[in-house]
Structures are given as structure tokens and as C-alpha cells.
Protein backbone atom coordinates (compact mmCIF):
# COMPACT_ATOMS: atom_id res chain seq x y z
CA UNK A 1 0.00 0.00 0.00
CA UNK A 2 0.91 3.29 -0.87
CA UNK A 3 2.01 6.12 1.72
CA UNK A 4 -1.03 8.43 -0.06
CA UNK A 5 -3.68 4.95 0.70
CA UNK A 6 -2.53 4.73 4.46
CA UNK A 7 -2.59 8.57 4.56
CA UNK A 8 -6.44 8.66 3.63
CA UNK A 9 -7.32 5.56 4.92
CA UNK A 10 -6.34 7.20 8.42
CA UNK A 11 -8.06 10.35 7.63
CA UNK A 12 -11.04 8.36 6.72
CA UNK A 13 -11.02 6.81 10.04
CA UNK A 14 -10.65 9.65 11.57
CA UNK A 15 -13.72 11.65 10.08
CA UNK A 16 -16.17 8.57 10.54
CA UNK A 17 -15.24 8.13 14.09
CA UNK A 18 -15.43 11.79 14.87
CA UNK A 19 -18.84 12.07 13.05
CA UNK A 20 -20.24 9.37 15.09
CA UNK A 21 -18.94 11.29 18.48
CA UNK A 22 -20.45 14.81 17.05
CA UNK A 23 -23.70 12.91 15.53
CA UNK A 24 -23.14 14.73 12.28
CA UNK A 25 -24.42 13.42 8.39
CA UNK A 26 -22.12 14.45 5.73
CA UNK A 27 -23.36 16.09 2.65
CA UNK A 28 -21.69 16.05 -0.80
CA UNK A 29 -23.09 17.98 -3.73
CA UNK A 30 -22.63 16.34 -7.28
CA UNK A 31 -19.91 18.52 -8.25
CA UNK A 32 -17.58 17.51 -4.99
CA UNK A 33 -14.20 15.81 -6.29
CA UNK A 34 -14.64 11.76 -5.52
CA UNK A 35 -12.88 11.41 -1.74
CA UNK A 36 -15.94 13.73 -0.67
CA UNK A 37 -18.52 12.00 -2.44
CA UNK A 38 -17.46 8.77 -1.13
CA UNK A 39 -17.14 9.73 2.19
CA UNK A 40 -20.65 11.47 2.29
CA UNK A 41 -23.84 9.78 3.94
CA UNK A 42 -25.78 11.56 0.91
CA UNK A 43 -24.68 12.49 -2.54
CA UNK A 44 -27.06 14.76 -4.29
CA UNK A 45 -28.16 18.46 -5.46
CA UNK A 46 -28.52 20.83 -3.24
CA UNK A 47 -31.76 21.02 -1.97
CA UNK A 48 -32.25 17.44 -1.86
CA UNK A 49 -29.37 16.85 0.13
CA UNK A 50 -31.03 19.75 2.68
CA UNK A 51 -34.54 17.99 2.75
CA UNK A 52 -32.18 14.48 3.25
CA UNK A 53 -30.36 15.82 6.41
CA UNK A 54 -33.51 17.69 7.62
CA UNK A 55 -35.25 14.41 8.41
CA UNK A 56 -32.20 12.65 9.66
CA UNK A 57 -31.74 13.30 13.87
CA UNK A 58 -28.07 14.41 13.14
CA UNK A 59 -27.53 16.93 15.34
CA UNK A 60 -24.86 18.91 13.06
CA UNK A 61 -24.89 18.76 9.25
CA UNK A 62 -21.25 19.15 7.58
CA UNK A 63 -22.45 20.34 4.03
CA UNK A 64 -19.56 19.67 1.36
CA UNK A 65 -20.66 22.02 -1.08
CA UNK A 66 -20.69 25.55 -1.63
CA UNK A 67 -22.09 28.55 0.75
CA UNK A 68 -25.63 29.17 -0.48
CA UNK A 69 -26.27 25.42 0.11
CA UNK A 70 -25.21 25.17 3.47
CA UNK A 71 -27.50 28.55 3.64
CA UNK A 72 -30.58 26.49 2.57
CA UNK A 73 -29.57 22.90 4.74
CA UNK A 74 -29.70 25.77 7.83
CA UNK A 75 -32.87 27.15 6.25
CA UNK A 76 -34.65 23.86 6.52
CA UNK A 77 -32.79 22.91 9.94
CA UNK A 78 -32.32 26.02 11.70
CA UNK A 79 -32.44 24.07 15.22
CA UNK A 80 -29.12 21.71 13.64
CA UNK A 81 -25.23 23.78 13.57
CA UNK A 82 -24.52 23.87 9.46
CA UNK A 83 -20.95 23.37 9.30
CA UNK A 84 -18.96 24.50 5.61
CA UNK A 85 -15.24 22.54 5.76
CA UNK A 86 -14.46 25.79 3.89
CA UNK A 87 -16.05 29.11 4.41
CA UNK A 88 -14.09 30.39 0.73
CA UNK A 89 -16.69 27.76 -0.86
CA UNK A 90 -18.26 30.50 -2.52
CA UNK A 91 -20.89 30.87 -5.34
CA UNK A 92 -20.24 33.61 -8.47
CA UNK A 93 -23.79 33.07 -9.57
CA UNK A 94 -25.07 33.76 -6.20
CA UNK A 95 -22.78 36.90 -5.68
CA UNK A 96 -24.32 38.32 -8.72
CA UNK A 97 -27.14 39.24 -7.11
CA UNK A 98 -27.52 41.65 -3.95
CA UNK A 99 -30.34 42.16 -2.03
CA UNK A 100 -30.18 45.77 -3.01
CA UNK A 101 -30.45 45.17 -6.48
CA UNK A 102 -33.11 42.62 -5.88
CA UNK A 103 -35.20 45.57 -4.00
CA UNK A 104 -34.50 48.26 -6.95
CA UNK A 105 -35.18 45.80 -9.50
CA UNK A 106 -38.99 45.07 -7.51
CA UNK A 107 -39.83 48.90 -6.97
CA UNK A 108 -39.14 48.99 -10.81
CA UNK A 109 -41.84 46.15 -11.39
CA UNK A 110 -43.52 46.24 -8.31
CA UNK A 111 -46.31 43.51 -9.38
CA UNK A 112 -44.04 41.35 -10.55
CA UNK A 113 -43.58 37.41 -9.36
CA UNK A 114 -40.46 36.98 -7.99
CA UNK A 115 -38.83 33.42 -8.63
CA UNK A 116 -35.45 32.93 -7.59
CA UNK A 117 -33.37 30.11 -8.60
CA UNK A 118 -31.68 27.79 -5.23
CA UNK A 119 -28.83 28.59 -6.02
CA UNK A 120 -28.88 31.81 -4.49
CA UNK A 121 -28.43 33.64 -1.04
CA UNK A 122 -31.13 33.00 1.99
CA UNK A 123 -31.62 37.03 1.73
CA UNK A 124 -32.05 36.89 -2.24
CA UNK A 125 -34.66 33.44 -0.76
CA UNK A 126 -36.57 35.72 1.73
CA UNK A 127 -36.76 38.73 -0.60
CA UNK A 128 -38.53 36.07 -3.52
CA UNK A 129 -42.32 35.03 -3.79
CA UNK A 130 -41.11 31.97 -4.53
CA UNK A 131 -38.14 29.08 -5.04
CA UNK A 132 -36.98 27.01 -7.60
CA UNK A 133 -34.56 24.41 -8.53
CA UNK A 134 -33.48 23.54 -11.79
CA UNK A 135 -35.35 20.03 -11.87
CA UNK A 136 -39.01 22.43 -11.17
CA UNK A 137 -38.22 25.92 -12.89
CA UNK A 138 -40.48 25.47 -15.95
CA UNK A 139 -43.14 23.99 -13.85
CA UNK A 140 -42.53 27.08 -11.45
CA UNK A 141 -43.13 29.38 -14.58
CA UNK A 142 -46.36 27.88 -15.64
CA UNK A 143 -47.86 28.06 -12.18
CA UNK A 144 -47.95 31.64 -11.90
CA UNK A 145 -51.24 33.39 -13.39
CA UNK A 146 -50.58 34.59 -17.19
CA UNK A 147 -51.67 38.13 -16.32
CA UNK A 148 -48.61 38.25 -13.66
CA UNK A 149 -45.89 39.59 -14.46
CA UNK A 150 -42.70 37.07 -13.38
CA UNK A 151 -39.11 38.38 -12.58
CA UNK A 152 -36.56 35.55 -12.78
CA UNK A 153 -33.05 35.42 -10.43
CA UNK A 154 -30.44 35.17 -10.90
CA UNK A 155 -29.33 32.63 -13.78
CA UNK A 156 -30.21 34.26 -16.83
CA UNK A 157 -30.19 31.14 -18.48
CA UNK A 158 -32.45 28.83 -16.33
CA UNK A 159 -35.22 31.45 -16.21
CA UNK A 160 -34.49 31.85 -20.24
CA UNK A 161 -34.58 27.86 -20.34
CA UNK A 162 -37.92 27.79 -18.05
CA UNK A 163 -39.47 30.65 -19.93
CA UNK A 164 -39.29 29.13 -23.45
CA UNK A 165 -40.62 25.71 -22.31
CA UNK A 166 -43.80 27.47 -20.28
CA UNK A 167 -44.32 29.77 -23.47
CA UNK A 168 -43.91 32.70 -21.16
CA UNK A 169 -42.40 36.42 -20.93
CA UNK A 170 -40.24 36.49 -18.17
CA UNK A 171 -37.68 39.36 -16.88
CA UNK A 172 -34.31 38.36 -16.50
CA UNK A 173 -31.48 39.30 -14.41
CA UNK A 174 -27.81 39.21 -15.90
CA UNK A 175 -26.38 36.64 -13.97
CA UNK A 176 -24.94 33.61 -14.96
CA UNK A 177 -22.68 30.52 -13.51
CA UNK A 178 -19.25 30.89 -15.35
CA UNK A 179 -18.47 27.36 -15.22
CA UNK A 180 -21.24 26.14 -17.29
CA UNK A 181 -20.90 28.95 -19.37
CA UNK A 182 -17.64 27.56 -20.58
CA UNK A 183 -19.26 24.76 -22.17
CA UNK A 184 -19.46 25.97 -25.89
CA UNK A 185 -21.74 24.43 -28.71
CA UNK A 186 -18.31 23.90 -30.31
CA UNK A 187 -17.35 21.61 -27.73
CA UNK A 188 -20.52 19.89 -27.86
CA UNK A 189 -19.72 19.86 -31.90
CA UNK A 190 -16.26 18.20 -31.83
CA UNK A 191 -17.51 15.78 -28.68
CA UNK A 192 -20.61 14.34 -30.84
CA UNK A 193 -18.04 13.82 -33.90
CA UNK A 194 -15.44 12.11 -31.64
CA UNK A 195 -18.67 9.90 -30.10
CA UNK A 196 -21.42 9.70 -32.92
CA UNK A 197 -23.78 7.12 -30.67
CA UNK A 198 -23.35 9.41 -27.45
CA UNK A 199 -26.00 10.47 -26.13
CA UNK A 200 -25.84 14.57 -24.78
CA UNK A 201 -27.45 15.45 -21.10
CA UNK A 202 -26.97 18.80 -20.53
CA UNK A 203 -27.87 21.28 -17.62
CA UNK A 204 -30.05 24.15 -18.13
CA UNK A 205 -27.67 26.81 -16.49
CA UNK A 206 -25.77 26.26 -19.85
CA UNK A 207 -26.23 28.68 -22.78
CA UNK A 208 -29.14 28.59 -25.23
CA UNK A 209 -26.79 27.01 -28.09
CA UNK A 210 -25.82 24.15 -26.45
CA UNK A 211 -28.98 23.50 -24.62
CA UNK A 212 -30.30 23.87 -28.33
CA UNK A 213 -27.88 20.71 -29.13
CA UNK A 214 -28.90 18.42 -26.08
CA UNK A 215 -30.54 15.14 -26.44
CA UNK A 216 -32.07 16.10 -22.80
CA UNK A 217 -31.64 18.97 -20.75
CA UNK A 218 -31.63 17.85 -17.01
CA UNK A 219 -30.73 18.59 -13.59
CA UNK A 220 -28.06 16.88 -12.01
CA UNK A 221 -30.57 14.70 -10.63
CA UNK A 222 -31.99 14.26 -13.77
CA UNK A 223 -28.89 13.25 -15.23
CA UNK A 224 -27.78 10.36 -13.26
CA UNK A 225 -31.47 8.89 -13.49
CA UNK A 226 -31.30 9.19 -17.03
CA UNK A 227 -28.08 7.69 -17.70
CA UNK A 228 -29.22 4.90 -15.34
CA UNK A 229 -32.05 4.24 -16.85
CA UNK A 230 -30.95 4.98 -20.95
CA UNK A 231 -30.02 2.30 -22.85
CA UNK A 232 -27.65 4.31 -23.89
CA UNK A 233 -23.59 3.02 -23.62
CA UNK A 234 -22.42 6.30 -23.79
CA UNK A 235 -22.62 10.14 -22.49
CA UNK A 236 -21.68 13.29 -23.33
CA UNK A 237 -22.27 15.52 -20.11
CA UNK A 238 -22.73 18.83 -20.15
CA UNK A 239 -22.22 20.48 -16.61
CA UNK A 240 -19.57 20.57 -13.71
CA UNK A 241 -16.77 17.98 -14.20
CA UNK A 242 -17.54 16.91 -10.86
CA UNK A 243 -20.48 15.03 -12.13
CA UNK A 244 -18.95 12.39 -14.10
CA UNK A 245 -17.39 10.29 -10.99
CA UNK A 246 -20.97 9.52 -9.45
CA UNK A 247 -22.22 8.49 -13.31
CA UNK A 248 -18.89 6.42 -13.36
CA UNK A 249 -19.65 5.01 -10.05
CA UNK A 250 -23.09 4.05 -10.37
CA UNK A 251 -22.80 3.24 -14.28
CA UNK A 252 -19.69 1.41 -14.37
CA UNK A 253 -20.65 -0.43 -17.79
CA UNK A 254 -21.42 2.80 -19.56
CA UNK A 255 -18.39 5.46 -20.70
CA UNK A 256 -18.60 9.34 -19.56
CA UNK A 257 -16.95 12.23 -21.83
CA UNK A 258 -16.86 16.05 -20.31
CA UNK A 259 -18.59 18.41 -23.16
CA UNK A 260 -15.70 20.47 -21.77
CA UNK A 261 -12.86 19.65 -19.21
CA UNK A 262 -13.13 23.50 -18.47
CA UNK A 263 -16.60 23.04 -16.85
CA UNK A 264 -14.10 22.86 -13.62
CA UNK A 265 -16.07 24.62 -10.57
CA UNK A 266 -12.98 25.86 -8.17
CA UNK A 267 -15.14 26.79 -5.32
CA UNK A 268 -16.37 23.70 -5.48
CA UNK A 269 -13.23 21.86 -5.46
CA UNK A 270 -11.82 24.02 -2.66
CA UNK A 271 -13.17 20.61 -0.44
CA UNK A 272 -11.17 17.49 0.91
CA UNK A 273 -10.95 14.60 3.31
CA UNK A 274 -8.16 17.04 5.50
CA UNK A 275 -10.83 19.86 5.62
CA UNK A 276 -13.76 17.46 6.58
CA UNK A 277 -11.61 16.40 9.19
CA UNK A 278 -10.61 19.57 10.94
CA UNK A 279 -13.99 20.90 10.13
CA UNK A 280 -15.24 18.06 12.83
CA UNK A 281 -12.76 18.04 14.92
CA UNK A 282 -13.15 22.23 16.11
CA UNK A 283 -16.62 22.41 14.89
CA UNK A 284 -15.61 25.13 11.88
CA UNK A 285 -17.42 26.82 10.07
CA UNK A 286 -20.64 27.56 11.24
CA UNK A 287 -23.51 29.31 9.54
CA UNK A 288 -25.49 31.09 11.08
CA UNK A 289 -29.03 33.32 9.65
CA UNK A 290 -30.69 36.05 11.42
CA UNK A 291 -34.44 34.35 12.24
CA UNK A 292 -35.99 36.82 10.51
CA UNK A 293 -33.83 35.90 7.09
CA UNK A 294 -34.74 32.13 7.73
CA UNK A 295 -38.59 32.76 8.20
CA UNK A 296 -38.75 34.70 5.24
CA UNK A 297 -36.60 32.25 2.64
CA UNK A 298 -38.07 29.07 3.91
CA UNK A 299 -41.72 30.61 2.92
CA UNK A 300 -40.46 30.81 -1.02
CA UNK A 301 -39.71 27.27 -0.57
CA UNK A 302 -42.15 26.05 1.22
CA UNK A 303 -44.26 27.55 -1.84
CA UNK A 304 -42.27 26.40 -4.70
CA UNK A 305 -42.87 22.66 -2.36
CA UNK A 306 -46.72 23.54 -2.31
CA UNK A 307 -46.81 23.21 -6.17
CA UNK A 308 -44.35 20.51 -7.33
């Protein structure tokens, strides 16, 4: 064995033993590199993994992800301590929204629908009429009455995505995730010629030209249950590299190409089995919400939950 095996064998020791003592569940978001997945209780997107841990009895929930989505585990479990193994585990998307803007941007359309996309901040969450995720957005769209009008935040492509299936106008605010938006049609273009019978799952935060040259366009829940249940050999996956080692793991008879390998999330990658552990260990770091801020976001999901 290896010095690197023994090395994380201990450290995986370590973290399960220390998670029994602190009666913690570990989350892992899809895009986590592979030690974090595989050392996770639940492996997921985000708001699944927060409804997961919400009806465990853990008393602390170490989220391996990035900040909004320990923001929404402690939205949903406010009386559990939300601990981030790395509080620089940020979200560009989410930071390209404030909830000043948010407030200008209502007084400018002030009987307009406010949906706001999960991955966002619990202020941008309590400031919305209602949540989404990526799975529901078009469904979210076609709820709301057709004489409303419906401001969409913050992924200008989701709510662009969402408003073109639901045959709706919707507002849009500029913002974007970078990492998807690295995955270009030509990429798509030269994968497809390299892999003719491949089939292409793609994730709506992408741009309209490559959504345009999907097969499906999923969620990253959607994707793994369609490449489980595809009969399908092979995949050309359009989203966070991060993806492709659960679809490995759980398809290990079917072969997994990146649409880009620049789809590379480093805030999500900022995670590891040394951080987990010292996370644990001094009980680091916490988030915490003003009540108020919690109140107020958990009613746009508790919405959104009313309808799908």
C-alpha cells in the first residue's frame, strides 16, 4: 500500500469516528471531487441533500458544497449547527445578485412574481415570492397566473430555459454561472463527432446554443437517473466535471466524456478529506441566519414545495 492509501485511509477513520462522536451526516453535492462524495452519507443536489439531512436526527450537518447550500440545509434545519469545511466555498452566480439590487429591480416592477433560482443567497430566498430548482423551474413558470408579471433570479439562463418551455415572458437578471458557461456548442460539436452514438445530457444553467444541441436537458438529478435508466452506452455531459465520478460510479458499464474539461467549478473543489476532518474536529465553520432571514426564505420554498 501506498504512503497516499494509508494517509487517507487514516483520515477516513478519523472523520467517521469523529462524526459518530459529534452525531453529524455528511453532505456532498454532485460537483464535490470523488474522496468527498465517497465519504458522504448523501450524494445529491442541493436542496435534496437539505430535505435528506432535515429528516435525519443528526444533530450537526457538515455540508460539502458551496455557501448558499449550506445557507438552505440551515434554512430547513435552523435548530441543527450547518458546518462548511471551507467558508471560501463560494458561489459567483449567487454573488451576482444583492439584495439591493433585488429591491430596486422590484420597486421597478412592483407587481411582478419573484422566482429565484436555489442557487442563491437565503436574503435573495426571503426577498422572492417563490423558489426554484433547476429540476421544477419550468413547472414554477407555468404556475404563476398569465396576467402576472414574473421576474426571474439570478441565472439568466435557467429562467431563459424555463421561460421558453412554459411559453412565457419572463424578466431576466444578468447573472450567470461561469463554469457552465464555458461549455461551448463547439465543444458539444467536436464531442458528438469524436462519439457519434453518445448520447448529450446537458444542464439548463448552460447557454441557449448548447442547450439547443442536447438530447435532454436535465438537472443533475436528472442526469444520473437518465443515464441509469438509458439504454444508452455512452454520455456526453454537459455540466460541472464533478459530475462524471458519481455516473462512473453508479454506471460502471457505460463510458462518460466532459462536453468540456473546463466546466471545472474551483469553489467547489476548494473541499477534501483534510478539511472534513478539521472541520469536525473544532466544529468550523458555522452558519449562522438572522431568524428573521430564515422565516422569510423558507416561505419561497415552502411555496415552490406547495406546487411541485
Amino acid at each position: 500500500m501506498q504512503a497516499d492509501e494509508v494517509k487517507d485511509e487514516k483520515l477516513i477513520s478519523d472523520i467517521l469516528k469523529l462524526k459518530e462522536e459529534r452525531k453529524a451526516v455528511i453532505l456532498a453535492h454532485n460537483y464535490q471531487i470523488g474522496e468527498v462524495q465517497d465519504i458522504a452519507d448523501f450524494v445529491g443536489d442541493s436542496l435534496d441533500l437539505s430535505k435528506r439531512a432535515a429528516a435525519t436526527d443528526a444533530e450537526v450537518i457538515l455540508f460539502c458544497g458551496v455557501h448558499f447550500m449550506a445557507e438552505t440545509a440551515k434554512i430547513l434545519s435552523p435548530d441543527k449547527t450547518v458546518l462548511m469545511p471551507d467558508l471560501n466555498a463560494g458561489c459567483a452566480m449567487a454573488n451576482m445578485i444583492t439584495p439591493r439590487q433585488l429591491n430596486e429591480m422590484k420597486k421597478k416592477h412592483p407587481d411582478a412574481v419573484v422566482i429565484c433560482y436555489v442557487n442563491c443567497t437565503a436574503e435573495i430566498k426571503a426577498l422572492s415570492d417563490y423558489c426554484c430548482t433547476s429540476a421544477n423551474a419550468v413547472k414554477m413558470v407555468k404556475s404563476i397566473p398569465q396576467d402576472k408579471e414574473i421576474l426571474f433570479v439570478p441565472d439568466k439562463y435557467l429562467g431563459d430555459y424555463a421561460a421558453k418551455q412554459a411559453n412565457r415572458k419572463v424578466i431576466l437578471w444578468e447573472g450567470y454561472c461561469p463554469t457552465h458557461r464555458r461549455i461551448l456548442a463547439e465543444d458539444i460539436l467536436k464531442m458528438k463527432t469524436q462519439h457519434p452514438k453518445a448520447e448529450v445530457l446537458v444542464h439548463p444553467e448552460c447557454t441557449p446554443d448548447v442547450i439547443a444541441m442536447a438530447d435532454h436537458v436535465l438537472s443533475t438529478s436528472g442526469i444520473c437517473r437518465r443515464a441509469t435508466e438509458s439504454d444508452s452506452e455512452e454520455f456526453i455531459i454537459g455540466t460541472e466535471i464533478g459530475m462524471l465520478h458519481r455516473l462512473e460510479k453508479e454506471n460502471p458499464q457505460k463510458k462518460f466524456y466532459p462536453a468540456s474539461v473546463l466546466s471545472d467549478c474551483p469553489n467547489m473543489k476548494l473541499n477534501n478529506l483534510e478539511k472534513i476532518l478539521w472541520s469536525l474536529e473544532d466544529m468550523i465553520y458555522p452558519v449562522e441566519l438572522p431568524p428573521d432571514i430564515i422565516k422569510a426564505a423558507k416561505r419561497s420554498i415552502d411555496r415552490m414545495l406547495e406546487i411541485v
